[in-house]
PDB file of N, CA and C in Angstrom:
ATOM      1  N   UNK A   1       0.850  -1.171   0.000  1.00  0.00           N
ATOM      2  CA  UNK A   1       0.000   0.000   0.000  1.00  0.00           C
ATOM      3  C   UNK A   1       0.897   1.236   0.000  1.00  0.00           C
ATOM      4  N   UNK A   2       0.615   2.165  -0.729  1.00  0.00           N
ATOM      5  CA  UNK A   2       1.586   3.618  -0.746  1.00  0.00           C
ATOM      6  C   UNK A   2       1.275   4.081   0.599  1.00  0.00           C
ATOM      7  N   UNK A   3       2.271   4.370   0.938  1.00  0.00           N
ATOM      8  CA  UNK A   3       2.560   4.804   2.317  1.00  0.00           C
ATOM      9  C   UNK A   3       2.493   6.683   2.035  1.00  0.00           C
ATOM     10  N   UNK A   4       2.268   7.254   0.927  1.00  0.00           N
ATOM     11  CA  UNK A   4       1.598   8.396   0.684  1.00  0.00           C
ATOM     12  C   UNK A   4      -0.172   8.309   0.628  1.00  0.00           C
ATOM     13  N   UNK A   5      -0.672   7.629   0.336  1.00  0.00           N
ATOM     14  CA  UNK A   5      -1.922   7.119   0.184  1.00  0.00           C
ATOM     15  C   UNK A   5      -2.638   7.327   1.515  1.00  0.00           C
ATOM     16  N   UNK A   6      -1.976   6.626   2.389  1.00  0.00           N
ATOM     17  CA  UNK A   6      -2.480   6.270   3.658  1.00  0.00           C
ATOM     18  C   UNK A   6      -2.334   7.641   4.519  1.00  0.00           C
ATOM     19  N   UNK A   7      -1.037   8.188   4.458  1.00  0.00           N
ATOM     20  CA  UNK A   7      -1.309  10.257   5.184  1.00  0.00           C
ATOM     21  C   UNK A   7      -2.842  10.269   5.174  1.00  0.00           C
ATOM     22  N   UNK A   8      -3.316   9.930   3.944  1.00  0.00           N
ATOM     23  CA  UNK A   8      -4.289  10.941   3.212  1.00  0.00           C
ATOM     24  C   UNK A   8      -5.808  10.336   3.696  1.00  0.00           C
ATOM     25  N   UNK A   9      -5.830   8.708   4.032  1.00  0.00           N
ATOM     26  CA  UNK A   9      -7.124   8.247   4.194  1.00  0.00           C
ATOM     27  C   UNK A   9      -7.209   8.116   5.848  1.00  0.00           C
ATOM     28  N   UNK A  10      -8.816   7.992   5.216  1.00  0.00           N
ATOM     29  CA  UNK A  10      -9.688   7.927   6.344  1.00  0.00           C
ATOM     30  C   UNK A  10     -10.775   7.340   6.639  1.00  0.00           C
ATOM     31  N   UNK A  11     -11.378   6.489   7.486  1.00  0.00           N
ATOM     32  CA  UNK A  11     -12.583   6.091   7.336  1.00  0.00           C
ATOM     33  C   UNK A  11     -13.741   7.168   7.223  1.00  0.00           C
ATOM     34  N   UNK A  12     -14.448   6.492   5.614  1.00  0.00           N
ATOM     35  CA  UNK A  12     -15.874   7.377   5.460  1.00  0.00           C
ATOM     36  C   UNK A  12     -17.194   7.745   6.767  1.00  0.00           C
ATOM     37  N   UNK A  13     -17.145   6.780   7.576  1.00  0.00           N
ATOM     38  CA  UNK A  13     -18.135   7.167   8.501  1.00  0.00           C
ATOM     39  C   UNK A  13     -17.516   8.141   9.512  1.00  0.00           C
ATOM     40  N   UNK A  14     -16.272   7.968  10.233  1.00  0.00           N
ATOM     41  CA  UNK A  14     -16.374   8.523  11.594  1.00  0.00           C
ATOM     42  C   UNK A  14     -14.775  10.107  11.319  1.00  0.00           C
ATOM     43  N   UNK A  15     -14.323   9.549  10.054  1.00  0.00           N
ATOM     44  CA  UNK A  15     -13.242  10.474   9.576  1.00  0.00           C
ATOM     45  C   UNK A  15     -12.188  10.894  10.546  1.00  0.00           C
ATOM     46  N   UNK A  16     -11.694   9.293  11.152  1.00  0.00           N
ATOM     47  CA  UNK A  16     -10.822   9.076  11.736  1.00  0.00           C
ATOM     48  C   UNK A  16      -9.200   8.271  10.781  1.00  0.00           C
ATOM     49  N   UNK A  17      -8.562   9.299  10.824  1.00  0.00           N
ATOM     50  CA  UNK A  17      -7.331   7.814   9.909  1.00  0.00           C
ATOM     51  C   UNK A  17      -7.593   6.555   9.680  1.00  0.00           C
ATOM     52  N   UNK A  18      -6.844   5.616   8.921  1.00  0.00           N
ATOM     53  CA  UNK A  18      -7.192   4.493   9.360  1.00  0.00           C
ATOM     54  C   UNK A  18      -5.385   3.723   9.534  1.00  0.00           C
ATOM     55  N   UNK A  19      -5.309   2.517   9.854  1.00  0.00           N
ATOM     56  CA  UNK A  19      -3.975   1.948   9.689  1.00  0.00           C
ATOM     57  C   UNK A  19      -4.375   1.063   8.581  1.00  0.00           C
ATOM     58  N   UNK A  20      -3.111   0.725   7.988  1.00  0.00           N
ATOM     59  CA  UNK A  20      -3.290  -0.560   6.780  1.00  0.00           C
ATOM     60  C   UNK A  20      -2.997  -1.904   7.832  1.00  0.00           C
ATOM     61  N   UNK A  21      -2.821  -2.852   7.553  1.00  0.00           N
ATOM     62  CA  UNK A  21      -2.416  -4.427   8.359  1.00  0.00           C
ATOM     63  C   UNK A  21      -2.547  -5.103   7.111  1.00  0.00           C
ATOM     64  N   UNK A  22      -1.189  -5.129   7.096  1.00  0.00           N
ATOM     65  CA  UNK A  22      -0.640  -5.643   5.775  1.00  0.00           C
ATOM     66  C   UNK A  22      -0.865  -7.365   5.772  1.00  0.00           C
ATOM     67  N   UNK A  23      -0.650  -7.676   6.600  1.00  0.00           N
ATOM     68  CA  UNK A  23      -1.155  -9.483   6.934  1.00  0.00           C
ATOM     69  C   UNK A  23      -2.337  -9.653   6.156  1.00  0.00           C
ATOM     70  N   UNK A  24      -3.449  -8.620   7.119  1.00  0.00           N
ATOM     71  CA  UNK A  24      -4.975  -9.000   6.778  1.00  0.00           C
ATOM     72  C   UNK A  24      -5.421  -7.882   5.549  1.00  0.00           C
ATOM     73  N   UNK A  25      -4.486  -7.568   4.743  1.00  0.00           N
ATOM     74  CA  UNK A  25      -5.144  -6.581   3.913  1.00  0.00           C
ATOM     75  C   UNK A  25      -6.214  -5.891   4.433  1.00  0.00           C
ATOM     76  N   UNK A  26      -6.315  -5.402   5.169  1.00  0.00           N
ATOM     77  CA  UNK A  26      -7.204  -4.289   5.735  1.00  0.00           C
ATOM     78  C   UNK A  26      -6.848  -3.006   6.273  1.00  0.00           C
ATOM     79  N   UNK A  27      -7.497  -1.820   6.382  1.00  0.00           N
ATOM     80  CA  UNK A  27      -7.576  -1.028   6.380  1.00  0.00           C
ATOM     81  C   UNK A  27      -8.295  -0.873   7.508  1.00  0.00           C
ATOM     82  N   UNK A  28      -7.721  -0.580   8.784  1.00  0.00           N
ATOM     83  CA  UNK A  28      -8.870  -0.541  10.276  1.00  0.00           C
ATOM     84  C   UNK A  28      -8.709   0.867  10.276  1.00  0.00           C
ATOM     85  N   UNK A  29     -10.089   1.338  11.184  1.00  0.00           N
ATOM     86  CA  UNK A  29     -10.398   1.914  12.254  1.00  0.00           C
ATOM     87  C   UNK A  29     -10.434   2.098  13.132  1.00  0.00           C
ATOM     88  N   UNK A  30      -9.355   2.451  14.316  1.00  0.00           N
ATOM     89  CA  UNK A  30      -9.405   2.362  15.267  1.00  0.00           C
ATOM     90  C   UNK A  30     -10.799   3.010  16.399  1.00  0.00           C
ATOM     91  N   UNK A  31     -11.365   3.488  15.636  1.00  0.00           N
ATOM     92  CA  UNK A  31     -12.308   4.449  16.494  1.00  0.00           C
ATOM     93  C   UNK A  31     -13.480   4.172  16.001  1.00  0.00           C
ATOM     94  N   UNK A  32     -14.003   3.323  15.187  1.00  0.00           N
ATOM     95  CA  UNK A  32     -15.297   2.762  15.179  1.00  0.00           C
ATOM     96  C   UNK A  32     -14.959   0.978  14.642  1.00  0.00           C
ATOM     97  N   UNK A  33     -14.153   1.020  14.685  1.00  0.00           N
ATOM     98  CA  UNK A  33     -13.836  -0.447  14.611  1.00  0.00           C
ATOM     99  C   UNK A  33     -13.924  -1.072  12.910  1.00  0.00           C
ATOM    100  N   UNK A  34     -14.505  -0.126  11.995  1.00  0.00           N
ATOM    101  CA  UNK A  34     -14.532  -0.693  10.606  1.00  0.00           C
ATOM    102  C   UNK A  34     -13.484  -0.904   9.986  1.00  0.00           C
ATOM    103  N   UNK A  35     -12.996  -2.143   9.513  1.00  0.00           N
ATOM    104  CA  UNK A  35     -12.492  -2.767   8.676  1.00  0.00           C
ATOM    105  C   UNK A  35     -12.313  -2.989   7.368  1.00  0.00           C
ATOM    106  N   UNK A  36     -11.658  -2.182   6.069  1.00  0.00           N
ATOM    107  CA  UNK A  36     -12.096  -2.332   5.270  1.00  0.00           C
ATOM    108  C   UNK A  36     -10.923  -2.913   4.506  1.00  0.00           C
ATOM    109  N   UNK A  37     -11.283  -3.342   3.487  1.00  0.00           N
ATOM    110  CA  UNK A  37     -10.636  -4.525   2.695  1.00  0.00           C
ATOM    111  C   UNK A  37      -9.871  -4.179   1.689  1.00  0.00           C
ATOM    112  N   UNK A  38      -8.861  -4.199   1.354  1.00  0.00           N
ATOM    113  CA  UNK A  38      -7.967  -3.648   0.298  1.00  0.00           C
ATOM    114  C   UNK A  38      -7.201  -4.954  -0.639  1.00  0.00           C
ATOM    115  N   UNK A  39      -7.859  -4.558  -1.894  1.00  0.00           N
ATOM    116  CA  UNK A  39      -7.554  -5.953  -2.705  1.00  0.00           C
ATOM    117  C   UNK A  39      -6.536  -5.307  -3.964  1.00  0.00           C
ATOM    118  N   UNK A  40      -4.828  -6.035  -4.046  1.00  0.00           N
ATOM    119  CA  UNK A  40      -4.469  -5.495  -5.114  1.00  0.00           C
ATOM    120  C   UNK A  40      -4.269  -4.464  -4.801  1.00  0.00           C
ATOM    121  N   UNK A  41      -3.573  -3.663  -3.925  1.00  0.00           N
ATOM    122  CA  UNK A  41      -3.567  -1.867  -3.464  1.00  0.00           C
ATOM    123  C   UNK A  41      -4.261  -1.129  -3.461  1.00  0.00           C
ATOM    124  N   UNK A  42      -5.731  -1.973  -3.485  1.00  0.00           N
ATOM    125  CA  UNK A  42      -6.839  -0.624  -3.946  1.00  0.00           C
ATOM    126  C   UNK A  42      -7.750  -1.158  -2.913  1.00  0.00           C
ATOM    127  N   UNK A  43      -8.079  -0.126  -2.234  1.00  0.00           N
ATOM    128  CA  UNK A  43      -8.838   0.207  -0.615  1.00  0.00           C
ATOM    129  C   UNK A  43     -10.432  -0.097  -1.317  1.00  0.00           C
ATOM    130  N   UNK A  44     -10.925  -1.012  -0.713  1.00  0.00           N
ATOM    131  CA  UNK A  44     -12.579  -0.530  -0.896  1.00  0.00           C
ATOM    132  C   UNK A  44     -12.923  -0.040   0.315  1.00  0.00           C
ATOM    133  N   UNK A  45     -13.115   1.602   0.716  1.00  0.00           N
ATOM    134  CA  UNK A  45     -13.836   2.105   1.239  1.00  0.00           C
ATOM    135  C   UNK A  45     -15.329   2.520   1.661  1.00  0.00           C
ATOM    136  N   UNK A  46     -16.222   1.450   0.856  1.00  0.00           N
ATOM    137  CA  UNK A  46     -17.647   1.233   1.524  1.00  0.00           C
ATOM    138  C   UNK A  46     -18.228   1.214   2.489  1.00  0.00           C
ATOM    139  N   UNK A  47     -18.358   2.337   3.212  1.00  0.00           N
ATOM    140  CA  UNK A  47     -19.064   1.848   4.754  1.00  0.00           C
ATOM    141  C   UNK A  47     -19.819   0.317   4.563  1.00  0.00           C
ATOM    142  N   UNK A  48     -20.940   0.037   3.538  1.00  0.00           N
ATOM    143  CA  UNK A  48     -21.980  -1.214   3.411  1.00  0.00           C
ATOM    144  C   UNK A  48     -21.022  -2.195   3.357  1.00  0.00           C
ATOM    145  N   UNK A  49     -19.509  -2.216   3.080  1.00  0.00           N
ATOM    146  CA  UNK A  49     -19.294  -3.204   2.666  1.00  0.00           C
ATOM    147  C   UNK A  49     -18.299  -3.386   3.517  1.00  0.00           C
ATOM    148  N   UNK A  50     -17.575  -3.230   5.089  1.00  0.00           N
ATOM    149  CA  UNK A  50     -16.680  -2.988   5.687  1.00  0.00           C
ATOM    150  C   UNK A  50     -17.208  -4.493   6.478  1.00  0.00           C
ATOM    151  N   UNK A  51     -16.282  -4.755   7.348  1.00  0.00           N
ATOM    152  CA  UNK A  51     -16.469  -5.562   8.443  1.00  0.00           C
ATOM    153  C   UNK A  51     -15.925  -4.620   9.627  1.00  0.00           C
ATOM    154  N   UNK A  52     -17.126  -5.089  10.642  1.00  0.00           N
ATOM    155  CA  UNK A  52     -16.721  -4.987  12.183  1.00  0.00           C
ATOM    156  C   UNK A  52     -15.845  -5.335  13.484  1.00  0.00           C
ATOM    157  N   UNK A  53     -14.905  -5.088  13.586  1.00  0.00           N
ATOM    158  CA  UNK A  53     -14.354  -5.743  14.943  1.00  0.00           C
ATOM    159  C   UNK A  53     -14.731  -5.691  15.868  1.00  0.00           C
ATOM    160  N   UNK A  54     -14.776  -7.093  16.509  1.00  0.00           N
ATOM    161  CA  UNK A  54     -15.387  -7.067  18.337  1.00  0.00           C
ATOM    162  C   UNK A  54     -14.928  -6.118  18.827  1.00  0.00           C
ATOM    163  N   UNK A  55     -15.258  -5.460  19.680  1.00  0.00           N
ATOM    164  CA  UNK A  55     -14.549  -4.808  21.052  1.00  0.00           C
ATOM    165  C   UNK A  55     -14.026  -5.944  21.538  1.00  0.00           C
ATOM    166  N   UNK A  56     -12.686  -5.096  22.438  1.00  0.00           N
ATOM    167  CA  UNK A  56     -11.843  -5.874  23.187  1.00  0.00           C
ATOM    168  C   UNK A  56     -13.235  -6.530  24.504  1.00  0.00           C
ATOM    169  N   UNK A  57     -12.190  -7.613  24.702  1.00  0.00           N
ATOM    170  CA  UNK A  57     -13.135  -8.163  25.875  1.00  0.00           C
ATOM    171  C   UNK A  57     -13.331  -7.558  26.717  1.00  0.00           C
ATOM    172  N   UNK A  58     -14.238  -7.244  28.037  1.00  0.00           N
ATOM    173  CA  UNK A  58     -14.618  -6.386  29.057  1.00  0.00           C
ATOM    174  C   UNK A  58     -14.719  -5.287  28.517  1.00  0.00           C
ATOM    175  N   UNK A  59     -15.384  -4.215  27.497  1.00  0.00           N
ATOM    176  CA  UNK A  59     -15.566  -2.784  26.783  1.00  0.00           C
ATOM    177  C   UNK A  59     -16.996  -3.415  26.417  1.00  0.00           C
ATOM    178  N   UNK A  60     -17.653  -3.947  26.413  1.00  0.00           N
ATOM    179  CA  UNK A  60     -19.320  -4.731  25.617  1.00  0.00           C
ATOM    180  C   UNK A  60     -20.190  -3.394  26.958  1.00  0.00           C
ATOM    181  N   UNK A  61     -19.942  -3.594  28.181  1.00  0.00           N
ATOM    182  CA  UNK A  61     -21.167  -3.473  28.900  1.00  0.00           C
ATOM    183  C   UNK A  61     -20.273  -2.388  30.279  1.00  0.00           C
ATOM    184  N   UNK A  62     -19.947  -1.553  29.509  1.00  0.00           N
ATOM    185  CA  UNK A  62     -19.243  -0.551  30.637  1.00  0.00           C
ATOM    186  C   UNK A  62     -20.603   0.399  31.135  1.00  0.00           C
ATOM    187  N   UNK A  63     -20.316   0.574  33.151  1.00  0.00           N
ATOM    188  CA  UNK A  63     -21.762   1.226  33.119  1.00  0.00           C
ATOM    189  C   UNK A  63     -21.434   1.050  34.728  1.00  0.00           C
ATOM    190  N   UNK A  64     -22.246   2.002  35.587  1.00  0.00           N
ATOM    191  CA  UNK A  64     -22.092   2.161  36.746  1.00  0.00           C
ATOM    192  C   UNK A  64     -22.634   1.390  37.729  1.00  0.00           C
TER     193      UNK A  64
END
């Protein structure tokens, strides 16, 4: 992935950076958790078409 490319992106919903993870060809979000898929150097940025990451374990049901 161009490592100029990536300065520049961001996830479409929350317009937070994203990181690449070159293993899983993806493109995360750290701040809403979307996942998006990059096939061949080319990012599909679809919110409809992203995957979700769990929250870390114990973050599901924080509350007083």
């Amino acid at each position: 992935m161009d490592p100029e490319l990536l300065k520049i992106l961001a996830c479409p919903v929350c317009k937070t950076p994203v990181e690449y993870h070159e293993a899983e060809s993806v493109l995360a979000c750290a701040k809403c958790r979307r996942r998006y898929a990059v096939k061949d150097d080319i990012p599909n940025m679809l919110p409809e078409e992203a995957s979700r990451e769990s929250p870390p374990r114990g973050d599901e049901h924080r509350g007083g």
